[in-house]
N, C-alpha and C. Protein backbone atom coordinates (compact mmCIF):
# COMPACT_ATOMS: atom_id res chain seq x y z
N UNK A 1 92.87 133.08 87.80
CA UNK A 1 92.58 132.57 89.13
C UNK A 1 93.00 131.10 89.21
N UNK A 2 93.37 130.92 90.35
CA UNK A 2 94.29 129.27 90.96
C UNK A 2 92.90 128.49 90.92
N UNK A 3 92.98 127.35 90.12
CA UNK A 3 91.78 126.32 90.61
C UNK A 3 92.26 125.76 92.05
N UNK A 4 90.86 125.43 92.58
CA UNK A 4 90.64 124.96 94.46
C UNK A 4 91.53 123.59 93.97
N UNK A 5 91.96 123.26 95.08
CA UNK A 5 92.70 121.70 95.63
C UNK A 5 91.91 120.87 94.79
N UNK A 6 90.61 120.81 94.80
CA UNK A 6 89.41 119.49 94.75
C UNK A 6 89.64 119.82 93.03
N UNK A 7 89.77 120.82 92.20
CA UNK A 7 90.22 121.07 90.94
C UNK A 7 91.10 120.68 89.98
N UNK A 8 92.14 120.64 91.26
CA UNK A 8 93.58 120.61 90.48
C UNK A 8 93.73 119.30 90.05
N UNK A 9 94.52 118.79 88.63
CA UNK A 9 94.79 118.13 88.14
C UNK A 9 96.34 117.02 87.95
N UNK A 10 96.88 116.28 88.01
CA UNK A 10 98.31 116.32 87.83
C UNK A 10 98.85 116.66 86.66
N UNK A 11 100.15 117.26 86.72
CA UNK A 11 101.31 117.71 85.79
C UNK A 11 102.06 117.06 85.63
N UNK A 12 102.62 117.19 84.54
CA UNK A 12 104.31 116.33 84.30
C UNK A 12 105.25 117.32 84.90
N UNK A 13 105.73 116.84 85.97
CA UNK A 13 107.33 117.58 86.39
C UNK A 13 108.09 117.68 85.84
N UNK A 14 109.06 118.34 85.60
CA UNK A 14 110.23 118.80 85.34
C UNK A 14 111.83 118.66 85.91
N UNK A 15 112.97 119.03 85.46
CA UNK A 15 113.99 118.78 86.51
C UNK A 15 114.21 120.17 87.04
N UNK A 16 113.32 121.50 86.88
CA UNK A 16 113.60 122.44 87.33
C UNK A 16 112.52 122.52 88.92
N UNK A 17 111.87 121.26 89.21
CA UNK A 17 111.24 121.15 90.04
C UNK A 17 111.95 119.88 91.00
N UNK A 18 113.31 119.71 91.26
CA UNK A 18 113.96 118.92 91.88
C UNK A 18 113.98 119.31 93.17
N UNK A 19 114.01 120.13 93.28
CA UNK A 19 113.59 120.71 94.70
C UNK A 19 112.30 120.60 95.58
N UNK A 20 111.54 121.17 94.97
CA UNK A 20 110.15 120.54 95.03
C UNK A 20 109.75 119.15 95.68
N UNK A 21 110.49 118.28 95.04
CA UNK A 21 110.06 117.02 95.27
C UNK A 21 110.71 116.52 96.28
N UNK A 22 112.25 116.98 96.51
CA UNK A 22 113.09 116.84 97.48
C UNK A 22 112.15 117.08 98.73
N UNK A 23 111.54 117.83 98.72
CA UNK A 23 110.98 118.29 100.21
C UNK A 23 109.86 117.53 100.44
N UNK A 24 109.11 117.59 98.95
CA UNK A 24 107.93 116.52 99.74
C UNK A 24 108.26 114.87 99.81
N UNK A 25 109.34 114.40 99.35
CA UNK A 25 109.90 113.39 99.34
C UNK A 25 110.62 113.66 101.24
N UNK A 26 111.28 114.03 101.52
CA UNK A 26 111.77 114.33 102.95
C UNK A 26 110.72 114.15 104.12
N UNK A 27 109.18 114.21 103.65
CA UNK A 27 107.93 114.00 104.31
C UNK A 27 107.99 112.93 104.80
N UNK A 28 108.69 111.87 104.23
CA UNK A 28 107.89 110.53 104.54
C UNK A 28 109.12 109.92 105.20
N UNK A 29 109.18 108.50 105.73
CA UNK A 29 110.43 107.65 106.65
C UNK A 29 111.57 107.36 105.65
N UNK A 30 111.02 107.06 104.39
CA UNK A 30 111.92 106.52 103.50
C UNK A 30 111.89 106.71 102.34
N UNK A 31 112.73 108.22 102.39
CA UNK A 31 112.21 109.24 101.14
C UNK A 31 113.00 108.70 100.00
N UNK A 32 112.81 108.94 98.67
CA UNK A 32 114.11 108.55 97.54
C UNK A 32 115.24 109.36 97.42
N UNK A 33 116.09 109.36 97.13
CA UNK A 33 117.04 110.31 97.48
C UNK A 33 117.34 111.43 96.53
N UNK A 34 117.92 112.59 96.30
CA UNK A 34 117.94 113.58 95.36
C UNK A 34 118.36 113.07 93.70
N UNK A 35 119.39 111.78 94.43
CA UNK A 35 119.64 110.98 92.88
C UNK A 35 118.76 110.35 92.41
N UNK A 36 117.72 109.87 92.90
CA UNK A 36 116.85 108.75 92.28
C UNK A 36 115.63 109.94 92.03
N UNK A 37 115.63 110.82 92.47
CA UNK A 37 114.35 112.01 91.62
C UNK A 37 115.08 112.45 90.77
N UNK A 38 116.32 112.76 90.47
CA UNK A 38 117.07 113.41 89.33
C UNK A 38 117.14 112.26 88.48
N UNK A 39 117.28 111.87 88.47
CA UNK A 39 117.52 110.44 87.54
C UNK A 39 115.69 110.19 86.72
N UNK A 40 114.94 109.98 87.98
CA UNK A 40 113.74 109.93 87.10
C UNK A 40 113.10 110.81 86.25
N UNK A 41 113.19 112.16 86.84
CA UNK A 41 113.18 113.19 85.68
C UNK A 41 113.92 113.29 84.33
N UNK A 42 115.07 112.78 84.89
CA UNK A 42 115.69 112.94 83.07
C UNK A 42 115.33 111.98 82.06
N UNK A 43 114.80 110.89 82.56
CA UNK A 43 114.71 109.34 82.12
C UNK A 43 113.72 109.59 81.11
N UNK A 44 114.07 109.25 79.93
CA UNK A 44 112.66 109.56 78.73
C UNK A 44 111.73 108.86 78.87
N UNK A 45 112.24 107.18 79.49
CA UNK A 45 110.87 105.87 79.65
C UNK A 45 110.12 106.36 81.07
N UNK A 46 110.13 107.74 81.72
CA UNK A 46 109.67 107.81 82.81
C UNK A 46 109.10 108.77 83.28
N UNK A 47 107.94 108.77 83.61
CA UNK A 47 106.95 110.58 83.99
C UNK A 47 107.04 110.51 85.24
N UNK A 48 107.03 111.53 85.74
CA UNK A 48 106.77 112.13 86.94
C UNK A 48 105.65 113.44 86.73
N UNK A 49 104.90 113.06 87.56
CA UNK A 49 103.44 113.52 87.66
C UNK A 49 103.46 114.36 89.35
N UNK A 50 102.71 115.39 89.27
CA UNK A 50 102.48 116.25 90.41
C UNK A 50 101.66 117.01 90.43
N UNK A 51 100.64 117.46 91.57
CA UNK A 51 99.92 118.17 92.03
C UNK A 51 100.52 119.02 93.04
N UNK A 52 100.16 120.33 92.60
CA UNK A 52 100.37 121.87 93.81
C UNK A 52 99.52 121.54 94.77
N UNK A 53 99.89 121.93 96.12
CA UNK A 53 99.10 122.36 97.27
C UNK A 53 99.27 123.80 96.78
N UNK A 54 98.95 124.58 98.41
CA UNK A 54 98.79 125.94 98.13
C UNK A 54 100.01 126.69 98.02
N UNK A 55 101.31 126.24 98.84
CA UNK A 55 102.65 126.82 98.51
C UNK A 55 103.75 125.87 98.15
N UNK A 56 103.00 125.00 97.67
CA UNK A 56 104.24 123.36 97.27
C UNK A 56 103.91 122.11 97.17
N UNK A 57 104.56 121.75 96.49
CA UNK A 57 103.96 120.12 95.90
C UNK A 57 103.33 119.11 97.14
N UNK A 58 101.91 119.11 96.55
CA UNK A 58 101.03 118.48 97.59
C UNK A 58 101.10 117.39 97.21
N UNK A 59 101.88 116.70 96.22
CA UNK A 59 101.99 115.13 95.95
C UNK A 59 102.55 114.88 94.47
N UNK A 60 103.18 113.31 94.37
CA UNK A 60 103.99 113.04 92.88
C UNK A 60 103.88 111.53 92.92
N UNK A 61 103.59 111.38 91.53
CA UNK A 61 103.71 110.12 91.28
C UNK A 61 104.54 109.49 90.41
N UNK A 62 105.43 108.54 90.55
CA UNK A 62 106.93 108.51 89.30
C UNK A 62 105.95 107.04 88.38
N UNK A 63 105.74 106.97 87.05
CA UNK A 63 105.19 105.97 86.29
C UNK A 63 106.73 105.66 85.14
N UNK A 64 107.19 104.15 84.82
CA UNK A 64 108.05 103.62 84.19
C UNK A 64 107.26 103.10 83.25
N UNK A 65 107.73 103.41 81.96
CA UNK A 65 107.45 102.54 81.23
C UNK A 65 108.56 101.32 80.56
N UNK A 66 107.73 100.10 80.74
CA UNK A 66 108.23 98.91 80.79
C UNK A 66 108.29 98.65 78.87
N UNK A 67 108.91 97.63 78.18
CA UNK A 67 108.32 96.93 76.91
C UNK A 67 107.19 96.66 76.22
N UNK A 68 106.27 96.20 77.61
CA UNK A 68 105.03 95.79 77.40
C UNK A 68 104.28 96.18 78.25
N UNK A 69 104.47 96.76 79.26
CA UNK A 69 103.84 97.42 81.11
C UNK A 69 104.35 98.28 81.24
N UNK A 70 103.57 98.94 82.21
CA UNK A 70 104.42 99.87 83.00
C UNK A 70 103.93 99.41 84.28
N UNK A 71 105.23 100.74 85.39
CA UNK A 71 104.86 100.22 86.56
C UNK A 71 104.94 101.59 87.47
N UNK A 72 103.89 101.73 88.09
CA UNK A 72 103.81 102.27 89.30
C UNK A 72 105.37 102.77 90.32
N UNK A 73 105.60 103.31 90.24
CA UNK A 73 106.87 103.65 90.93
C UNK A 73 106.96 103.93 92.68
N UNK A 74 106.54 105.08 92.46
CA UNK A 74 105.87 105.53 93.47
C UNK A 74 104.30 106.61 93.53
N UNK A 75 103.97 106.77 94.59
CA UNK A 75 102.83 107.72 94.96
C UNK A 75 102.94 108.25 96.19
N UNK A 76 103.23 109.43 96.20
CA UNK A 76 103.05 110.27 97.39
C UNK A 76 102.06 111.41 97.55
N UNK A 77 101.24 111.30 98.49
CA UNK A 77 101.03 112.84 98.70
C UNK A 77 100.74 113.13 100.25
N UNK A 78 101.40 114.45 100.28
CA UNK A 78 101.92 115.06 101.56
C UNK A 78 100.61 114.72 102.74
N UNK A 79 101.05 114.81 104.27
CA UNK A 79 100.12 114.15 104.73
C UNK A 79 99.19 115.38 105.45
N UNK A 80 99.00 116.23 105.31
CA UNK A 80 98.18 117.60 105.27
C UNK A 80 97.55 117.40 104.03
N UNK A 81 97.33 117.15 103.14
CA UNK A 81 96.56 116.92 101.78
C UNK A 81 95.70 115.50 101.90
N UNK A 82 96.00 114.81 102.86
CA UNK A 82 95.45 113.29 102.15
C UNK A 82 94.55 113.28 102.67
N UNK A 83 93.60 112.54 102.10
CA UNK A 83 91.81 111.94 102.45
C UNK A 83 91.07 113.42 101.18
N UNK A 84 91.83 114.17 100.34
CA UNK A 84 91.18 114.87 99.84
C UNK A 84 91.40 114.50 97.97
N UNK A 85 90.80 113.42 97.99
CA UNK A 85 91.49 112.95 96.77
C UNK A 85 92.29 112.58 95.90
N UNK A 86 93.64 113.38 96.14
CA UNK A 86 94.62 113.34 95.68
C UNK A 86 95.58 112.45 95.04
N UNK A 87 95.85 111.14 95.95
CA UNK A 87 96.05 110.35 95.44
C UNK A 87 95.50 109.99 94.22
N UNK A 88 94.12 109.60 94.20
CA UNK A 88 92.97 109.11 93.32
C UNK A 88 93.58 109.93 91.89
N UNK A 89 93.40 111.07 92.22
CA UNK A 89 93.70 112.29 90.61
C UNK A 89 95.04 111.56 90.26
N UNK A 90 96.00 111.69 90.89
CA UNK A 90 97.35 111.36 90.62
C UNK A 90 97.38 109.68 89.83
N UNK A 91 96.69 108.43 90.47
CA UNK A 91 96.40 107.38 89.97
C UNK A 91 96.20 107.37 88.90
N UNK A 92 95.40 108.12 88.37
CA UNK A 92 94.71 108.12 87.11
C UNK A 92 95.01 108.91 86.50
N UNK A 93 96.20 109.96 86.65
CA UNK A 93 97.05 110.01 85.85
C UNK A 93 98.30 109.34 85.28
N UNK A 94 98.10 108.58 86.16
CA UNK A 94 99.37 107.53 85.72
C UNK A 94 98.61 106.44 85.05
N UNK A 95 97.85 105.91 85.50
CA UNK A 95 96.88 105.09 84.26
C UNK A 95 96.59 105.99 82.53
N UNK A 96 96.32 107.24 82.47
CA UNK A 96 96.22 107.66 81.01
C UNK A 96 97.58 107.34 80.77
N UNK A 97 98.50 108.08 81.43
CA UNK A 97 99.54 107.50 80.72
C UNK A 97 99.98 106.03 80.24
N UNK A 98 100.35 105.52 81.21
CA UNK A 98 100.60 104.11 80.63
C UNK A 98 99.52 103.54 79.67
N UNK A 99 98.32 104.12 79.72
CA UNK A 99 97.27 103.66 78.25
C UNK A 99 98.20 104.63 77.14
N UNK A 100 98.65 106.33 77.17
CA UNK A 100 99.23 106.53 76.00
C UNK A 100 99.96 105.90 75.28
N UNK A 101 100.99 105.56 76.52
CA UNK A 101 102.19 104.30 76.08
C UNK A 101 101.50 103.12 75.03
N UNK A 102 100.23 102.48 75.49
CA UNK A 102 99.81 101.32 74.93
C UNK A 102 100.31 100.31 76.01
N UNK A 103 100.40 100.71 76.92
CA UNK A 103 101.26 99.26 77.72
C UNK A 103 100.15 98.45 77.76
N UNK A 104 100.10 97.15 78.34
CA UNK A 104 99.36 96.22 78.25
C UNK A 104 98.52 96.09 79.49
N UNK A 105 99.49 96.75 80.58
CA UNK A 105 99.49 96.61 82.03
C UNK A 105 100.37 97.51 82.83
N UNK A 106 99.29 97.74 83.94
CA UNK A 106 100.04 98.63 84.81
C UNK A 106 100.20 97.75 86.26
N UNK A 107 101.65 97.64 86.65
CA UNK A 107 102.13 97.10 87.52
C UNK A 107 102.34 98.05 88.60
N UNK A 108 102.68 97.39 89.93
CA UNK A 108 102.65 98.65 91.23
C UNK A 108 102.78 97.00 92.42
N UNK A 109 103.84 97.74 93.38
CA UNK A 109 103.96 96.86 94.13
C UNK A 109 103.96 97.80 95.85
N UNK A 110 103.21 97.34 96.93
CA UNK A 110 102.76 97.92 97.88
C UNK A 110 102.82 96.91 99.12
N UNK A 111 103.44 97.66 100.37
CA UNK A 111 103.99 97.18 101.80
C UNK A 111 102.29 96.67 101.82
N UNK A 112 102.16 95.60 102.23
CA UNK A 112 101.28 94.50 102.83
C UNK A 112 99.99 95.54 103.80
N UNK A 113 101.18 96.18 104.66
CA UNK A 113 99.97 97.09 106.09
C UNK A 113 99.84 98.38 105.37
N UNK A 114 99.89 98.46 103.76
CA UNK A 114 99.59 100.08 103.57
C UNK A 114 97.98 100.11 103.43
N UNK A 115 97.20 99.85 103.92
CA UNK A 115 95.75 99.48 103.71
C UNK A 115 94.58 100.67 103.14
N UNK A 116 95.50 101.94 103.41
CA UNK A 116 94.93 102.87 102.51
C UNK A 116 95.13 102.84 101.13
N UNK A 117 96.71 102.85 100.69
CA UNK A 117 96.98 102.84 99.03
C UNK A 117 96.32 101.44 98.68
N UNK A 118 95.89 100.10 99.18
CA UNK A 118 95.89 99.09 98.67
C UNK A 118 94.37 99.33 98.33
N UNK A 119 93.51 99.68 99.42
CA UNK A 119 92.34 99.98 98.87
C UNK A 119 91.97 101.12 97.50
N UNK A 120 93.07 102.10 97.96
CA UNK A 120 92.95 102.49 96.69
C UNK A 120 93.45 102.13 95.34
N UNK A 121 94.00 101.65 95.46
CA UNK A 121 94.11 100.80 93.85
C UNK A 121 92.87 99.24 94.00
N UNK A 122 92.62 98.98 95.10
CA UNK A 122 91.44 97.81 94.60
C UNK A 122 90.31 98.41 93.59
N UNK A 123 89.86 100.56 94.68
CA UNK A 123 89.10 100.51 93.67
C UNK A 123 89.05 101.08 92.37
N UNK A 124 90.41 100.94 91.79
CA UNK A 124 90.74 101.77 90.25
C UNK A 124 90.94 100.26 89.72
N UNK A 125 90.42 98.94 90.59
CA UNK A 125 90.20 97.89 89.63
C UNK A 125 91.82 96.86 89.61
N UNK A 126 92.76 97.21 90.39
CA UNK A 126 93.96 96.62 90.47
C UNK A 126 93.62 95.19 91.46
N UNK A 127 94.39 94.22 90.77
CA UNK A 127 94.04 92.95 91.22
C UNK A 127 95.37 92.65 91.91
N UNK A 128 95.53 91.86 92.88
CA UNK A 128 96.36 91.20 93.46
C UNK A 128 97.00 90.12 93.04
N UNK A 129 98.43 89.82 92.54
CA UNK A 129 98.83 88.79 91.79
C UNK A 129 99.77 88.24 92.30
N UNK A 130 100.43 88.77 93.35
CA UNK A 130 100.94 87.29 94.65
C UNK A 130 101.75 88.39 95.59
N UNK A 131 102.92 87.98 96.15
CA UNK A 131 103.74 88.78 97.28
C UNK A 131 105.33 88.44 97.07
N UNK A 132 105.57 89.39 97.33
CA UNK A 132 107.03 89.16 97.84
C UNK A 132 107.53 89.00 99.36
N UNK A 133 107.81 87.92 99.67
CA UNK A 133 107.81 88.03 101.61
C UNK A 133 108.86 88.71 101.92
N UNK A 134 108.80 89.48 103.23
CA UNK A 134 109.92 89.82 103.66
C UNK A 134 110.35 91.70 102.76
N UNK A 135 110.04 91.85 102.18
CA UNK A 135 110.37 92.60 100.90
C UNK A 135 110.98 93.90 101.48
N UNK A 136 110.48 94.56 102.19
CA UNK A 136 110.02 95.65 102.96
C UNK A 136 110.91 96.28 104.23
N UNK A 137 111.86 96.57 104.67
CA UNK A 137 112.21 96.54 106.03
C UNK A 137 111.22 97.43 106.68
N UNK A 138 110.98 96.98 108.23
CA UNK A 138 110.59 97.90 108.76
C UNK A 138 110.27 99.34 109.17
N UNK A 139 109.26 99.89 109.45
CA UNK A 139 109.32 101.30 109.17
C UNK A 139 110.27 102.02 109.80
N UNK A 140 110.33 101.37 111.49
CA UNK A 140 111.23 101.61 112.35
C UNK A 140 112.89 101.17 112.38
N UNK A 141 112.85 100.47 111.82
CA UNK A 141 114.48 99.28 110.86
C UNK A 141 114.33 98.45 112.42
N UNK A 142 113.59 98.18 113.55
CA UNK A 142 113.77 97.26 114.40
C UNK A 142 112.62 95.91 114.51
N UNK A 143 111.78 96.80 113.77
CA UNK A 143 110.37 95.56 113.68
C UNK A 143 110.81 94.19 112.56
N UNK A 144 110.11 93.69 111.99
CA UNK A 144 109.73 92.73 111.69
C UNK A 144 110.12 93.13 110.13
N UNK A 145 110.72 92.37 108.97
CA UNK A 145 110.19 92.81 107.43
C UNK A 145 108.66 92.68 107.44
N UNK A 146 108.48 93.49 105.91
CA UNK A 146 107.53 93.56 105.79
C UNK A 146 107.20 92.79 104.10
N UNK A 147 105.86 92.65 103.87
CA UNK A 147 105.58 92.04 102.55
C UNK A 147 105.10 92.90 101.50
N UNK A 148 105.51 92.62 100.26
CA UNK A 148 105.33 93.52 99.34
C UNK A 148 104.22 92.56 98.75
N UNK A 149 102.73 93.43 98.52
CA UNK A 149 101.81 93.01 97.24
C UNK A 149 102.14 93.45 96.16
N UNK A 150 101.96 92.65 95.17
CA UNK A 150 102.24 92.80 94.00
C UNK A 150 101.15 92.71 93.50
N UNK A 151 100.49 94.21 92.63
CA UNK A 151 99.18 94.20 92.27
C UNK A 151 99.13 94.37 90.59
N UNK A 152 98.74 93.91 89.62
CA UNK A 152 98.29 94.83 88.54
C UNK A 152 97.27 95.26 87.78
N UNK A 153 96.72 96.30 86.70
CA UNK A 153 95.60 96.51 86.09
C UNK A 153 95.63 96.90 84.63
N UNK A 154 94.80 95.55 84.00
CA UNK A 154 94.78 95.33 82.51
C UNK A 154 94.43 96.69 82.04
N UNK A 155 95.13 97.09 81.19
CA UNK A 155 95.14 98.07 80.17
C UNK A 155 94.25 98.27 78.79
N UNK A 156 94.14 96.38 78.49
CA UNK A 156 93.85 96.53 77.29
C UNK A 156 92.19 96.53 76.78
């Protein structure tokens, strides 16, 4: 039997799941492109993490590992899934990991007005360690740039 949504755990992806991600990557304004998910899958310094919905990837998270850090890549999850944890599970799978690694620190950098992901990493304890101005183009490409926070959370 399928464990419920509120159950499920994240996985390490695969490149036989490029597809997969393609679509839930296509969800959002400014998806990565089929090369930059193929690329991260093959990459040995790099996991890709995912949770099933009920007929397809209800969310993925790409974690790099750095020398001494890692960093947050991305986090998605589909927007029929969100407010049901998901993110959160996925976070903290990318935190065991980068503790397997030993990294020192987990880095992650986030658009200024994302005020949902930012709270959620305030409360997995991620601190704010300055900005990048401008960083961001608009969601619409006619507004305003936008600012990137630059957050991280001690490992050790």
């Amino acid at each position: 039997m399928r464990a419920s949504l509120a159950e499920r755990l994240p996985r390490r992806l695969d490149a036989l799941e490029l597809a997969a991600l393609e679509a839930l990557e296509a969800t959002q304004p400014s998806p990565w492109s089929a090369r930059q998910l193929k690329a991260a899958l093959s990459d040995p310094l790099t996991v890709v993490l995912g949770i099933d919905g009920e007929d397809a990837l209800a969310g993925h998270a790409v974690v790099a590992r750095l020398p001494f850090e890692a960093e947050l890549q991305a986090l998605l999850v589909a927007s029929v899934w969100r407010r049901q944890g998901l993110a959160g599970r996925l976070l903290a799978g990318v935190i065991d990991q980068a503790r397997a690694w030993g990294s020192e620190r987990l880095l992650l950098e986030v658009r200024a007005g994302n005020a949902p992901a930012r709270a959620l990493y305030a409360r997995a304890g991620f601190v704010e360690d300055g900005r990048r101005r401008g960083y961001y183009p608009s969601w619409d490409g006619a507004g305003p740039r936008e600012d990137a926070v630059l957050m991280s959370l001690p490992l050790g």
